[in-house]
Protein backbone atom coordinates (compact mmCIF):
# COMPACT_ATOMS: atom_id res chain seq x y z
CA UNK A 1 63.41 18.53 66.80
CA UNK A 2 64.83 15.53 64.50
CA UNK A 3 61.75 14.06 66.30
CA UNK A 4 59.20 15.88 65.58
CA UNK A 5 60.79 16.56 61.72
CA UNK A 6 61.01 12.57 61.38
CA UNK A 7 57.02 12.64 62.81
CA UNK A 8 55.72 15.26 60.25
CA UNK A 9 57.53 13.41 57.25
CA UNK A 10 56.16 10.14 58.46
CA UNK A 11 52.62 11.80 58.58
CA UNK A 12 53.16 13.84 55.28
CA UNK A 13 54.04 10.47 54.03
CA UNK A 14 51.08 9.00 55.16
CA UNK A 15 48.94 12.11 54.12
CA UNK A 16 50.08 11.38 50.53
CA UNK A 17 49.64 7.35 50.89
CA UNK A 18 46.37 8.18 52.23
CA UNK A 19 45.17 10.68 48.85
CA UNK A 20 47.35 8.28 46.38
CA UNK A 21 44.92 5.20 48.07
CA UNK A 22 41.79 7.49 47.96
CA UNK A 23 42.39 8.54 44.20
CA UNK A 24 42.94 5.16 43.01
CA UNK A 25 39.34 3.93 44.95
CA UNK A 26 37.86 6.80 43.26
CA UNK A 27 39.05 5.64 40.15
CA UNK A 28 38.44 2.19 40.53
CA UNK A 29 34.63 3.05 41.21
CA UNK A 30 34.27 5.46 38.52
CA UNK A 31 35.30 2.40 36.32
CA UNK A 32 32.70 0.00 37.94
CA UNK A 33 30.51 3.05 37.61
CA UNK A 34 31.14 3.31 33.65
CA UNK A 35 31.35 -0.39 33.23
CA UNK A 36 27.77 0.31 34.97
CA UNK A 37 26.39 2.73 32.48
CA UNK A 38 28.04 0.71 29.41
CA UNK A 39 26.00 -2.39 30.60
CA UNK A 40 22.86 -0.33 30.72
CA UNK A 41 23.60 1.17 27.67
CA UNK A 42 24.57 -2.35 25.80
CA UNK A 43 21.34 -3.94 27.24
CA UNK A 44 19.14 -1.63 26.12
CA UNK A 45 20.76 -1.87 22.63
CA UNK A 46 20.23 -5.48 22.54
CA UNK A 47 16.65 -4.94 23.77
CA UNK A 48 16.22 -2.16 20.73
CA UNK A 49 17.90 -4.12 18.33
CA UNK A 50 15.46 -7.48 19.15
CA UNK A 51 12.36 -5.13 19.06
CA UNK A 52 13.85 -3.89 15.46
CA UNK A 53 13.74 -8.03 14.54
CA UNK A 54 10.41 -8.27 15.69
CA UNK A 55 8.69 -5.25 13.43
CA UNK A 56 10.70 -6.42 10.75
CA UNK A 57 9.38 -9.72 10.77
CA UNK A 58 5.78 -8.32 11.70
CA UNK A 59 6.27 -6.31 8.44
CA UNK A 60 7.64 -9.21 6.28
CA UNK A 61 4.36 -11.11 6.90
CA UNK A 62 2.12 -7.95 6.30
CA UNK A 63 4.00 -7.96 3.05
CA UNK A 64 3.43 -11.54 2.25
CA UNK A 65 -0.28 -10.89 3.39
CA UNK A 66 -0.34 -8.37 0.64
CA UNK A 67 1.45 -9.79 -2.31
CA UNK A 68 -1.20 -12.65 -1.53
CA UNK A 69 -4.59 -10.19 -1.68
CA UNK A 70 -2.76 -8.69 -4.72
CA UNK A 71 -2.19 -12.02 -6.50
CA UNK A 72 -6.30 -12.76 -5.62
CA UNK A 73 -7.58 -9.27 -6.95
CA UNK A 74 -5.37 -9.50 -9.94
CA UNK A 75 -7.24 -13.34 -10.50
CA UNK A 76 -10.46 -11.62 -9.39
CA UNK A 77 -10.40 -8.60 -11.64
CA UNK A 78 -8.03 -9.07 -15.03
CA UNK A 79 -9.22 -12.73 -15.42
CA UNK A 80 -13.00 -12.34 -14.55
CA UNK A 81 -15.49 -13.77 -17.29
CA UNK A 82 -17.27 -10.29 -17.39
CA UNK A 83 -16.03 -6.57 -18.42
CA UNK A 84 -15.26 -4.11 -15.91
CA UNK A 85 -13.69 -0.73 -16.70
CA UNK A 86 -13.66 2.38 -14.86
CA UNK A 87 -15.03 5.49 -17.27
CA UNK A 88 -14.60 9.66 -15.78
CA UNK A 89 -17.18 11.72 -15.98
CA UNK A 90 -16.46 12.42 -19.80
CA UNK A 91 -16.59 8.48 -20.66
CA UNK A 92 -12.66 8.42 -20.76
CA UNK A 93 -11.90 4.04 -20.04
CA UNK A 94 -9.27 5.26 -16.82
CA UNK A 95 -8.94 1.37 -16.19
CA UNK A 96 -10.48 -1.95 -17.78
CA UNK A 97 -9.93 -5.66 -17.74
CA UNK A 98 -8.32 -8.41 -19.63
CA UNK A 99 -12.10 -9.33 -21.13
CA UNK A 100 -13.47 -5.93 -21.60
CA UNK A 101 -10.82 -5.22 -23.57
CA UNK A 102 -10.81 -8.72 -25.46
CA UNK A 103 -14.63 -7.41 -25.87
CA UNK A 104 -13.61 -3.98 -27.54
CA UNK A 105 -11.46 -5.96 -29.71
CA UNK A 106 -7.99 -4.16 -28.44
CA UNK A 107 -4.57 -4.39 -26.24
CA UNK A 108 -5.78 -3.46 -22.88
CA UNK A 109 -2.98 -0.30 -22.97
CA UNK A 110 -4.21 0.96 -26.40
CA UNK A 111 -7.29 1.81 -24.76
CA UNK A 112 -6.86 3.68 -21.53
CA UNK A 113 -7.53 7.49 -22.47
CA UNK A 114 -10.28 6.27 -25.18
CA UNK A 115 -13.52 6.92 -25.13
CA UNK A 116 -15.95 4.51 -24.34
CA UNK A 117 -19.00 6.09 -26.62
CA UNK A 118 -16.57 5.19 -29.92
CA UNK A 119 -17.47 1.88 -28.62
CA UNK A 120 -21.56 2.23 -29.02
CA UNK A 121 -23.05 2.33 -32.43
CA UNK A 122 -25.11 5.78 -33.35
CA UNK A 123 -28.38 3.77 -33.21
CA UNK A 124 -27.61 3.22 -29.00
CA UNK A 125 -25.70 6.15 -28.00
CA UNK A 126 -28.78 8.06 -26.93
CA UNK A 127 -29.74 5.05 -24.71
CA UNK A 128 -26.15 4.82 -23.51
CA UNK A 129 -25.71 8.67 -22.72
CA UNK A 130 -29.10 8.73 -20.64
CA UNK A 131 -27.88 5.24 -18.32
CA UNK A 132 -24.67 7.20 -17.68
CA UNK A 133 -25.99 10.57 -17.29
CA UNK A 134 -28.59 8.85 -14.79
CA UNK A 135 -25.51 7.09 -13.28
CA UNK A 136 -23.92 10.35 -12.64
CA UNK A 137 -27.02 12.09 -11.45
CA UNK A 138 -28.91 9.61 -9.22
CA UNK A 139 -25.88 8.04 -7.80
CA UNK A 140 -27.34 4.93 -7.57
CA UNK A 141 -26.62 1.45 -9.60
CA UNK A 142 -27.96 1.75 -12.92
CA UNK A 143 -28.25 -1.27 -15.85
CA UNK A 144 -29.20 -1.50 -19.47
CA UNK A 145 -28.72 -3.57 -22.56
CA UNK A 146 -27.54 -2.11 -25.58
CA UNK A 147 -24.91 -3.01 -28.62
CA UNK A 148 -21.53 -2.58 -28.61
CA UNK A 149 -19.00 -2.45 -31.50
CA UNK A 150 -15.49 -3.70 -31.16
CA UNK A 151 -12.79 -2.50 -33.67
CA UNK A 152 -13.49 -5.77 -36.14
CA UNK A 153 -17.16 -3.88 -36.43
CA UNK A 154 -18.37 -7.14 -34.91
CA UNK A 155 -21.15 -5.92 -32.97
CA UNK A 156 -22.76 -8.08 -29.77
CA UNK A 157 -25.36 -7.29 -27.48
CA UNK A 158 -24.13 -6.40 -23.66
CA UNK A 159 -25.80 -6.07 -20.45
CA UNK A 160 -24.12 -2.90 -18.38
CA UNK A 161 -24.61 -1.86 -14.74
CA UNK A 162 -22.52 0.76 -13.67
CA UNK A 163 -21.85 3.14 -10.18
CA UNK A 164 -20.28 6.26 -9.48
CA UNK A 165 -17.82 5.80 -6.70
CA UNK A 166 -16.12 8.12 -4.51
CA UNK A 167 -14.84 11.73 -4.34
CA UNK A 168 -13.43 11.01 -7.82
CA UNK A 169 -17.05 10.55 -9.23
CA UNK A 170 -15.79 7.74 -11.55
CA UNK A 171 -18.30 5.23 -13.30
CA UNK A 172 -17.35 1.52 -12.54
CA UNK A 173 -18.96 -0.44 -15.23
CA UNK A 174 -19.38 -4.18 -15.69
CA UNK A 175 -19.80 -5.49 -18.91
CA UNK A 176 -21.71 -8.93 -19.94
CA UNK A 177 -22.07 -10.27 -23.63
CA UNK A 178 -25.61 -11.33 -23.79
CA UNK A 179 -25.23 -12.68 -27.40
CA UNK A 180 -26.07 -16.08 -27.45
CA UNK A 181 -27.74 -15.75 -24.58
CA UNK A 182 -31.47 -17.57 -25.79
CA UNK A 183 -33.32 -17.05 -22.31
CA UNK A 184 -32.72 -20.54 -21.33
């Protein structure tokens, strides 16, 4: 009996040796198994984080791209040797240039919101409301010469095309002082 005691203590011993052995492999591949998913994990963090550097840069030389075009339209538009301002349907100036303005004899920002007709002397405005009623109505490029005033009351002859553009049915309109122009 001391026998078979001894025996079932040795294998109760060896039972527990056995489950202490098992728990610890269990434990030691549930570690490699999480330092598996944490590798995973951190790689495809790195991979994200060098995709993030790559549209950043992508969008720091779309940027550049644009500051660029903007620099070239700003050349192109304030700075042209013509007139060009935008008019609504009303004749409201919504936008002009550097030289249309220089040609209405005022700051650029005094004359957003004014009307363009206090520009045209009496003696023209009927030519100048049927070119931009026919601008509005036909659609189509339109041009004509008349006089224009600036705030001095110094008056100078102009050639004018204009266009209606877009949903917003506003009149671009380009501007040329004809003045000493001799036909040469």
């Amino acid at each position: 009996m001391a026998n078979e005691k001894q025996e079932n203590t040795n294998a109760r011993m060896l039972r527990l040796k056995a489950e202490k052995l098992l728990e610890e492999k269990k434990k030691s591949s549930r570690n490699s198994l999480v330092a598996s998913d944490d590798l995973k994990l951190l790689h495809e963090l790195q991979v994200h984080k060098i995709e993030l550097e790559m549209q950043f840069e992508e969008l720091q030389q779309a940027y550049e791209a644009l500051e660029t075009a903007l620099k070239k339209y700003t050349m192109l538009y304030d700075l042209a040797p013509m007139g060009y301002l935008t008019l609504d349907k009303e004749g409201m100036i919504t936008e002009l240039n550097y030289t249309a303005a220089d040609m209405l004899g005022e700051k650029r920002i005094c004359l957003i919101n004014s009307n363009f007709r206090f520009f045209i002397p009496e003696d023209s405005l009927p030519e100048f409301n049927n070119f931009f009623n026919k601008i509005f109505s036909d659609h189509e490029k339109e041009s004509c010469k008349l006089i224009l005033l600036n705030n001095n009351d110094h008056k100078r002859e102009v050639y004018m095309e204009g266009i209606v553009t877009g949903e917003e049915e506003q009149c671009l309109l380009s501007v040329v002082d004809i003045s000493g122009f001799n036909g040469k």
